[in-house]
C-alpha atoms as a PDB file:
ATOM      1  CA  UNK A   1       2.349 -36.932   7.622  1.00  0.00           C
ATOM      2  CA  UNK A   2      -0.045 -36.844   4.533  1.00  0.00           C
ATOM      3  CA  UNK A   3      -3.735 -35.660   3.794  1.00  0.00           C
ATOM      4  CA  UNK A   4      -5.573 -34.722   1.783  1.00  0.00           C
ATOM      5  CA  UNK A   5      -5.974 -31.511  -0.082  1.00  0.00           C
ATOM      6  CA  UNK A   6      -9.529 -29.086  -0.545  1.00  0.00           C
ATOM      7  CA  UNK A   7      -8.718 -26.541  -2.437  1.00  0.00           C
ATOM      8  CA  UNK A   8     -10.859 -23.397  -2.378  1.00  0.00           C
ATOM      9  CA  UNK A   9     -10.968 -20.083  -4.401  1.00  0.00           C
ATOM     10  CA  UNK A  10     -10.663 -17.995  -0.901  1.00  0.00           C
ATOM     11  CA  UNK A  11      -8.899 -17.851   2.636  1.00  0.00           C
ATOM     12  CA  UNK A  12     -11.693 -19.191   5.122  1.00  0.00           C
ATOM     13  CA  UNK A  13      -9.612 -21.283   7.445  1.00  0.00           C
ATOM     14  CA  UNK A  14      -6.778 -20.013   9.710  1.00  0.00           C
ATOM     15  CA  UNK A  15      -5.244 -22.334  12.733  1.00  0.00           C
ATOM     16  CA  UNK A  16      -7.239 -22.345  16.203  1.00  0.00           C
ATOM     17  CA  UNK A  17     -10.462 -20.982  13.917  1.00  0.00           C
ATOM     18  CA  UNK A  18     -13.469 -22.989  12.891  1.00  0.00           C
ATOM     19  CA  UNK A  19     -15.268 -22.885   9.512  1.00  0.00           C
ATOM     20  CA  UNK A  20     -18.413 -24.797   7.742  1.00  0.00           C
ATOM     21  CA  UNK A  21     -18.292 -26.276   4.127  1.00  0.00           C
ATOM     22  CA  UNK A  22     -20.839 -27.970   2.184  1.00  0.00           C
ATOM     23  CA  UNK A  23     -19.806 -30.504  -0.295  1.00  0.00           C
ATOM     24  CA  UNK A  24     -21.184 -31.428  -3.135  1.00  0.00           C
ATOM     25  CA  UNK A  25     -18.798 -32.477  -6.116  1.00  0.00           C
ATOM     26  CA  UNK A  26     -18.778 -36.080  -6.353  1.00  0.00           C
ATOM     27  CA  UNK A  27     -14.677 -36.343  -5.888  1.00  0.00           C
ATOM     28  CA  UNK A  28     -14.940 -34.054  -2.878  1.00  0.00           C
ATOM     29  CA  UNK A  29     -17.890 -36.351  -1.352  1.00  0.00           C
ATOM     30  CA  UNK A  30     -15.488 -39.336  -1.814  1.00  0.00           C
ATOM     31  CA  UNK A  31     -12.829 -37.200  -0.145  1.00  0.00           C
ATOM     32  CA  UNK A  32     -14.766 -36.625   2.651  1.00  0.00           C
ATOM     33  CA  UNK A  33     -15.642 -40.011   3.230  1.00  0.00           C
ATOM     34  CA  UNK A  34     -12.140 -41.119   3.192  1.00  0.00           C
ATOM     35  CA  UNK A  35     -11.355 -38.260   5.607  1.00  0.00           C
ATOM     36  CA  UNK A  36     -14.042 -39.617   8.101  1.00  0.00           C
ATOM     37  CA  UNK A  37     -13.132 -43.504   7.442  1.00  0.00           C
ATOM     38  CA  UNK A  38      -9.309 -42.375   8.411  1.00  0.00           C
ATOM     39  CA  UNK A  39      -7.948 -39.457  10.753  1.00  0.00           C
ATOM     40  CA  UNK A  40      -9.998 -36.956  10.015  1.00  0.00           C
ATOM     41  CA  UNK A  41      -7.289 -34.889   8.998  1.00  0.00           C
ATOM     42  CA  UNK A  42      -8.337 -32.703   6.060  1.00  0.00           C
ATOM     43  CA  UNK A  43      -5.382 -30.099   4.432  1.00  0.00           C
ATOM     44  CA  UNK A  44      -7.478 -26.466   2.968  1.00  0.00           C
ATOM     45  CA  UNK A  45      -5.478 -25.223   0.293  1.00  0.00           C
ATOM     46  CA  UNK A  46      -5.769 -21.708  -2.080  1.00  0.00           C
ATOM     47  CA  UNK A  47      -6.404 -21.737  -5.436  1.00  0.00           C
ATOM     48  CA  UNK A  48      -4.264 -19.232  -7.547  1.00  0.00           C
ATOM     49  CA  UNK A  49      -5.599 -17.113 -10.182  1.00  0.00           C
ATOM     50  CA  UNK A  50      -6.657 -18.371 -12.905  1.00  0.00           C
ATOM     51  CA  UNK A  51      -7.357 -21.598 -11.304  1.00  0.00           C
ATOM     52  CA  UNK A  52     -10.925 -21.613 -13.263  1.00  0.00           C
ATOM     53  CA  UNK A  53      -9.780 -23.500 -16.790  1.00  0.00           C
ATOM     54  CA  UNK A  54      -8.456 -26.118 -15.020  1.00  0.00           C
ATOM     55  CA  UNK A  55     -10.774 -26.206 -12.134  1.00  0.00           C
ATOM     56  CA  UNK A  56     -12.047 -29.500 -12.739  1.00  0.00           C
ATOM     57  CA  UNK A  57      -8.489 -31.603 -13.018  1.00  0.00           C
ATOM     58  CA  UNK A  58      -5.686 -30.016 -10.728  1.00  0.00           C
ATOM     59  CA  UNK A  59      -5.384 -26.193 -10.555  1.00  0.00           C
ATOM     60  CA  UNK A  60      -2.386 -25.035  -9.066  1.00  0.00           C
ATOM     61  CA  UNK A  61      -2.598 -23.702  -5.555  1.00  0.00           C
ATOM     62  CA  UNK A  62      -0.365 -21.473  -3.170  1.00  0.00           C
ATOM     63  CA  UNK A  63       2.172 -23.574  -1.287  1.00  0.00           C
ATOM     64  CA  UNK A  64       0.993 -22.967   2.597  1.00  0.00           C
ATOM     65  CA  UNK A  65      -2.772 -24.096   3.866  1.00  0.00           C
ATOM     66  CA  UNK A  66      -4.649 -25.005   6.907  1.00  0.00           C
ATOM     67  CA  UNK A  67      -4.306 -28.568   8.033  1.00  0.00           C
ATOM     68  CA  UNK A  68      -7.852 -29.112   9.886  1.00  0.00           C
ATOM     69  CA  UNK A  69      -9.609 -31.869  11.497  1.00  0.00           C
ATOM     70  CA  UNK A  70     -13.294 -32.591  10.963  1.00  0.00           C
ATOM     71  CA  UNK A  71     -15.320 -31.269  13.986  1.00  0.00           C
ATOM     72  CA  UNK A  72     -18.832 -32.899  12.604  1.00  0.00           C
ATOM     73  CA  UNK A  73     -20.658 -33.549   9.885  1.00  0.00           C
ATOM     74  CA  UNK A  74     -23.952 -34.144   8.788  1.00  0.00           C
ATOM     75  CA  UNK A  75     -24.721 -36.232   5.778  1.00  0.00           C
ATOM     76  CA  UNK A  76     -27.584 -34.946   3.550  1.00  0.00           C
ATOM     77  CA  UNK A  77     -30.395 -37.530   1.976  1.00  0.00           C
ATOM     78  CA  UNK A  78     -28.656 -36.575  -1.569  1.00  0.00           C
ATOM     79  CA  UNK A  79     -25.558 -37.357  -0.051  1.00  0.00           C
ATOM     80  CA  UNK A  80     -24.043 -34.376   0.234  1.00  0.00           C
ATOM     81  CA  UNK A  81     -22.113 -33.456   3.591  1.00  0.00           C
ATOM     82  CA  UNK A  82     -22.120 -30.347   5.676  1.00  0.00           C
ATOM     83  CA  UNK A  83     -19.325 -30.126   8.227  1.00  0.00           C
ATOM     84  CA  UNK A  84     -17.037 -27.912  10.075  1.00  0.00           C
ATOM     85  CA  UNK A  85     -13.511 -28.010  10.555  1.00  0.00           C
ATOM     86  CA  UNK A  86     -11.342 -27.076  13.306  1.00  0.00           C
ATOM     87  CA  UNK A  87      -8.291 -25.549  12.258  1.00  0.00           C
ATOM     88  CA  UNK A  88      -4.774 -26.938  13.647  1.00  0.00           C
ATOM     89  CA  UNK A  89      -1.730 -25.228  12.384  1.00  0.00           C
ATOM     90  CA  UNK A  90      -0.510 -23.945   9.350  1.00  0.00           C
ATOM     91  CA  UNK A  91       0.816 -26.879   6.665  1.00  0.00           C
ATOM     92  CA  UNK A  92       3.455 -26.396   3.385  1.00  0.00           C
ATOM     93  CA  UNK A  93       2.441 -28.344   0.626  1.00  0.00           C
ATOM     94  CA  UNK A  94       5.156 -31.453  -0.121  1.00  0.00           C
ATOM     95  CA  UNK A  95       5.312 -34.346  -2.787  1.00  0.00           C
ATOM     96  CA  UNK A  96       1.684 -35.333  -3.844  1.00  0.00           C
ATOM     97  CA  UNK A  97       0.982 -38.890  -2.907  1.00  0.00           C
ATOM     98  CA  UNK A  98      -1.875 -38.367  -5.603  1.00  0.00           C
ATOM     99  CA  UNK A  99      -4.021 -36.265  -7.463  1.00  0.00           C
ATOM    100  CA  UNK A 100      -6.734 -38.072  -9.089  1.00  0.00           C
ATOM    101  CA  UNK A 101      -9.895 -37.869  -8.049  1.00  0.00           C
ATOM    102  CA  UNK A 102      -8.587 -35.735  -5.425  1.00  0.00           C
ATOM    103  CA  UNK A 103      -5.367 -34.524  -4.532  1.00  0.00           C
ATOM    104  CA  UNK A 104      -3.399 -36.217  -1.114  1.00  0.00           C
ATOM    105  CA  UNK A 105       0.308 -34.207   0.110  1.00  0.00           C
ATOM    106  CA  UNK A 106       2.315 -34.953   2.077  1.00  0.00           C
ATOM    107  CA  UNK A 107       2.265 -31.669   4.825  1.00  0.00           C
ATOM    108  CA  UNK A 108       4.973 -29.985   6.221  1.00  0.00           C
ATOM    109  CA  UNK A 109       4.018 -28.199   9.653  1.00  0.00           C
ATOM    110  CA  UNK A 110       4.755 -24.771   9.956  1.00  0.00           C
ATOM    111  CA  UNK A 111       4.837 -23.992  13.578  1.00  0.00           C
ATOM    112  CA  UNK A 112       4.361 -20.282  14.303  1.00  0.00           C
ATOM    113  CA  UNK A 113       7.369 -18.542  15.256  1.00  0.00           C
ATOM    114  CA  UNK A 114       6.815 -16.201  18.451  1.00  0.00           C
ATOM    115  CA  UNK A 115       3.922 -18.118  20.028  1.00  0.00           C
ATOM    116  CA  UNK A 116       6.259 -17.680  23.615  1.00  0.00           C
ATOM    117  CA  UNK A 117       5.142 -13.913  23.774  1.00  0.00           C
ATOM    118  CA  UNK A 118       2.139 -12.977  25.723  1.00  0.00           C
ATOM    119  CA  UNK A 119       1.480 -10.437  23.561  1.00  0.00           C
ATOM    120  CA  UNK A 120      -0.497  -8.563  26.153  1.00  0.00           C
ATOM    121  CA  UNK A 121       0.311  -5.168  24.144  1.00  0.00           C
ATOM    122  CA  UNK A 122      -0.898  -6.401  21.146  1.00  0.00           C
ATOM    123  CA  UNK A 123      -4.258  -8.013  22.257  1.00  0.00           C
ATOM    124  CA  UNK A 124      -4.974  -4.489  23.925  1.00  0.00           C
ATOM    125  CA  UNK A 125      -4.600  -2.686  20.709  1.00  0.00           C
ATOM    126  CA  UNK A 126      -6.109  -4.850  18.646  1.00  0.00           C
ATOM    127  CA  UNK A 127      -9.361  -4.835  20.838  1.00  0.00           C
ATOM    128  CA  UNK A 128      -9.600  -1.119  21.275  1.00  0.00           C
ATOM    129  CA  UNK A 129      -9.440  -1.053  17.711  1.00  0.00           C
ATOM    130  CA  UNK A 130     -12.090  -3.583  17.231  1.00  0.00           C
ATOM    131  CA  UNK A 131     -14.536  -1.882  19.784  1.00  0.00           C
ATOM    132  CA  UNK A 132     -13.864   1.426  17.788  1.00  0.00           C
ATOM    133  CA  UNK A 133     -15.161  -0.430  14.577  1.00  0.00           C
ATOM    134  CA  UNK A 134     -18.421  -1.738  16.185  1.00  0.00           C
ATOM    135  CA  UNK A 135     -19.291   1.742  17.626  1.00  0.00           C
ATOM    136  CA  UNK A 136     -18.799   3.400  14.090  1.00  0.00           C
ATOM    137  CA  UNK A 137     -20.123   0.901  12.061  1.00  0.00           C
ATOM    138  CA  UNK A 138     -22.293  -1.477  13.897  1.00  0.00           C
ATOM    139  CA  UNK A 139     -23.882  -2.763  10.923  1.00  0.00           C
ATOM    140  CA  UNK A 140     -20.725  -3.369   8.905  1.00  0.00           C
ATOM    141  CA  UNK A 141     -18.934  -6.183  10.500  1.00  0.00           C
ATOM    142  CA  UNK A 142     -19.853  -8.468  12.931  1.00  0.00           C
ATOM    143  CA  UNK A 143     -17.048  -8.871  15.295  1.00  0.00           C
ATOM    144  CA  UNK A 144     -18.968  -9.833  18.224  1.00  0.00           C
ATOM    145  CA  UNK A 145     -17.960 -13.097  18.192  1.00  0.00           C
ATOM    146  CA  UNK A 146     -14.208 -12.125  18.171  1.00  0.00           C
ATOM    147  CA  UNK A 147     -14.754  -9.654  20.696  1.00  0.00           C
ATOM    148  CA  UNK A 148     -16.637 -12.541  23.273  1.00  0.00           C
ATOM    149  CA  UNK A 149     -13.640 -15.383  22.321  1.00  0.00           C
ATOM    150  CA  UNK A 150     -11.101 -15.334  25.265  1.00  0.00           C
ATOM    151  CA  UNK A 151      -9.474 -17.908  23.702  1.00  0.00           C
ATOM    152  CA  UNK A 152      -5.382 -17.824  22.733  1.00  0.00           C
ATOM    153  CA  UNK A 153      -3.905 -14.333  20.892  1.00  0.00           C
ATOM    154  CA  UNK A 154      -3.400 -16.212  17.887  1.00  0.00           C
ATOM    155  CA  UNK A 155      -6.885 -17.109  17.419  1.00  0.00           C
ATOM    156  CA  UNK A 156      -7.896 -13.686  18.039  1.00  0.00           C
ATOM    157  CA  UNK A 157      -5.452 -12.792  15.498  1.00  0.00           C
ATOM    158  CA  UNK A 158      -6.583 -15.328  12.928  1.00  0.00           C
ATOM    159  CA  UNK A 159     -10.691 -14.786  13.682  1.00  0.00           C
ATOM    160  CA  UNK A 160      -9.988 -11.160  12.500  1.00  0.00           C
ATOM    161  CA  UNK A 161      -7.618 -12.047   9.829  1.00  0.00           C
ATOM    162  CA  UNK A 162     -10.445 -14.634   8.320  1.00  0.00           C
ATOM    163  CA  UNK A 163     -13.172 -11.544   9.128  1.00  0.00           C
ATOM    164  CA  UNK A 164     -12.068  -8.615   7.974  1.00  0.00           C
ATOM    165  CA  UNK A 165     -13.218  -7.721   4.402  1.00  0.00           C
ATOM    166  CA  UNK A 166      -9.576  -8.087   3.141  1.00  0.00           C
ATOM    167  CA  UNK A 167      -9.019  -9.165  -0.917  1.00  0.00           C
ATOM    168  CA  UNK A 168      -7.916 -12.643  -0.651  1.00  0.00           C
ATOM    169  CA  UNK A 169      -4.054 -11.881  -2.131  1.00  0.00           C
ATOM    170  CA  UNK A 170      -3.965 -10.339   1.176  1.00  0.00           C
ATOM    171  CA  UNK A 171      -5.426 -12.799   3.461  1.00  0.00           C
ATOM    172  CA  UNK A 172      -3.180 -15.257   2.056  1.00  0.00           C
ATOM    173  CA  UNK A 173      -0.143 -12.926   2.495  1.00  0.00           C
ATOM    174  CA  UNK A 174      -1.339 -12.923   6.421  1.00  0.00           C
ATOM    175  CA  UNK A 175      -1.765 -17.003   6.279  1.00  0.00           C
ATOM    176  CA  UNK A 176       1.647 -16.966   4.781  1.00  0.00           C
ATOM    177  CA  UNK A 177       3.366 -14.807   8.028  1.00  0.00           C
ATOM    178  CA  UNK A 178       5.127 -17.666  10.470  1.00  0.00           C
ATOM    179  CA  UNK A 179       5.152 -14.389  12.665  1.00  0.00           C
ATOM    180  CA  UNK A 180       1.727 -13.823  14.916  1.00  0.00           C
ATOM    181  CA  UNK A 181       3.257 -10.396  15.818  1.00  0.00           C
ATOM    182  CA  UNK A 182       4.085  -9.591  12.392  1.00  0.00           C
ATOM    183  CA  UNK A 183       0.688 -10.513  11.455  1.00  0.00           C
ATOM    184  CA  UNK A 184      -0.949  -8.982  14.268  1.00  0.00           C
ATOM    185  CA  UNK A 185       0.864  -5.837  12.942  1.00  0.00           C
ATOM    186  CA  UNK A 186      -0.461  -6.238   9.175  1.00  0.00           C
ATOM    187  CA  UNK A 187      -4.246  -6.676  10.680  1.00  0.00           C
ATOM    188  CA  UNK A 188      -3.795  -3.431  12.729  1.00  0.00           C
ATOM    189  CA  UNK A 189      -2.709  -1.651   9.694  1.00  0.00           C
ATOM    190  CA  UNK A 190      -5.188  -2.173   7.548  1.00  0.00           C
ATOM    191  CA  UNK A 191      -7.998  -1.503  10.397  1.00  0.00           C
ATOM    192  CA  UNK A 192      -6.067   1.708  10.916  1.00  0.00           C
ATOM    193  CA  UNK A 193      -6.914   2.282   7.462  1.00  0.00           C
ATOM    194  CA  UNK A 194     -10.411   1.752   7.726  1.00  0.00           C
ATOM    195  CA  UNK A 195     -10.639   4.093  10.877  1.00  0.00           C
ATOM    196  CA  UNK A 196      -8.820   6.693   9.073  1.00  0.00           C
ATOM    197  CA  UNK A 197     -11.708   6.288   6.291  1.00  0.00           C
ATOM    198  CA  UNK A 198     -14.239   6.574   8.971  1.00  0.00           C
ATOM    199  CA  UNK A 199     -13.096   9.616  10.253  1.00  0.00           C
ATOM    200  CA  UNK A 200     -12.173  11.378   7.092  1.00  0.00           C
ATOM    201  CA  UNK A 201     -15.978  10.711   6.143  1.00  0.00           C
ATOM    202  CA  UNK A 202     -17.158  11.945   9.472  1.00  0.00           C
ATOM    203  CA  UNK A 203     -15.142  15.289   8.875  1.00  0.00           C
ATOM    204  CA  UNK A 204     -17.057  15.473   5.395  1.00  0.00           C
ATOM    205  CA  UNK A 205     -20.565  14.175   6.807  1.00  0.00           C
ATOM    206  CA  UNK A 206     -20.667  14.394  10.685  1.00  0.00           C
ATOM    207  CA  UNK A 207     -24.020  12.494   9.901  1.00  0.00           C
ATOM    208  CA  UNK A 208     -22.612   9.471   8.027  1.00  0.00           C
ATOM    209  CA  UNK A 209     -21.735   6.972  10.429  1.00  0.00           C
ATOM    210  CA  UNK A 210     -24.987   4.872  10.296  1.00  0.00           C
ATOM    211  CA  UNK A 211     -24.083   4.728   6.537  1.00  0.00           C
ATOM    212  CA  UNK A 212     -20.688   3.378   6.580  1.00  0.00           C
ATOM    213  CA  UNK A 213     -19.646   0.087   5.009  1.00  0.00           C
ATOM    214  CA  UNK A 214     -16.508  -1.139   5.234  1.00  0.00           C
ATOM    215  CA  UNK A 215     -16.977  -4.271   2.628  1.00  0.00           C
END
């Protein structure tokens, strides 16, 4: 299996998650019109650090991504495209098939590795946890989409793991797991962070709580 690749500075596309892109450089425009003429298979990929001196030839990127599949489009009168992609499962990176104007992989799936569990336990915590967030910080984070999907654990997982204000080292460490528990795990941590923030400022400022950001 081969597609090709969009690389993007930030994490904004886990599996069983949607996302919306507009495109507007000329070899991503032909890109996408390949993409719609074929499968409509379309890989997202990270860029590393530093990626901006080479931006405009072939920057490296991380070796796992998102393969998606276009979900709709619109083409603009300047021909530009907006569209959304549904993401399918997580992808490595193989041999490139090319790179010039745009870069086409083949993709090596990388099936999840515990997607037999229920993970009833999990789902429990993570929305008690979520529901505690709103009711601090209403303001903060919208989660009420998350909180109104009853859709599969793993997308609850990755919705959160695409929403939370994480840098975006870490939300490619979590796109990285093959583990949903183990990144179930990594998201609870760092919202137990943010709760134990919360309530250290409430100690402090009993008042605070219409105030708090946690961007």
């Amino acid at each position: 299996m081969h597609a090709p690749i969009f690389p993007l500075p930030s994490v904004n596309l886990f599996p069983e998650t949607t996302a919306s892109y507009h495109i507007f450089e000329p070899r991503y425009v032909e890109m996408i019109e390949s993409v719609l003429e074929g499968d409509g298979l379309l890989a997202i990929g990270v860029l590393k650090p530093g990626y901006e001196d080479e931006y405009y030839g072939s920057p490296s990127i991380y070796p796992v991504g998102c393969l998606s599949r276009v979900q709709s489009y619109e083409k603009l009168e300047n021909g530009h495209y907006n569209i959304v992609l549904e993401g399918l499962f997580r992808v490595g990176f193989g041999e490139l098939i090319k790179d010039n104007p745009f870069r086409v992989a083949e993709m090596v799936e990388l099936p999840e590795s515990d997607l037999e569990n229920s993970f009833k336990d999990e789902r429990e915590d993570l929305l008690l946890r979520l529901n505690y967030l709103i009711e601090q910080s209403p303001d903060a984070q919208d989660f009420s989409p998350i909180l109104a999907e009853n859709g599969s654990f793993i997308a609850l997982v990755n919705l959160v793991s695409r929403t939370l204000p994480l840098k975006n080292g870490e939300q490619y460490r979590l796109l990285a797991m093959d583990s949903i528990r183990d990144r179930a795990n990594r998201i609870l941590w760092h919202i137990d962070d943010q709760i134990e923030t919360i309530e250290l400022l409430k100690r402090v400022d009993p008042g605070i709580t219409d105030s708090i950001s946690l961007n």
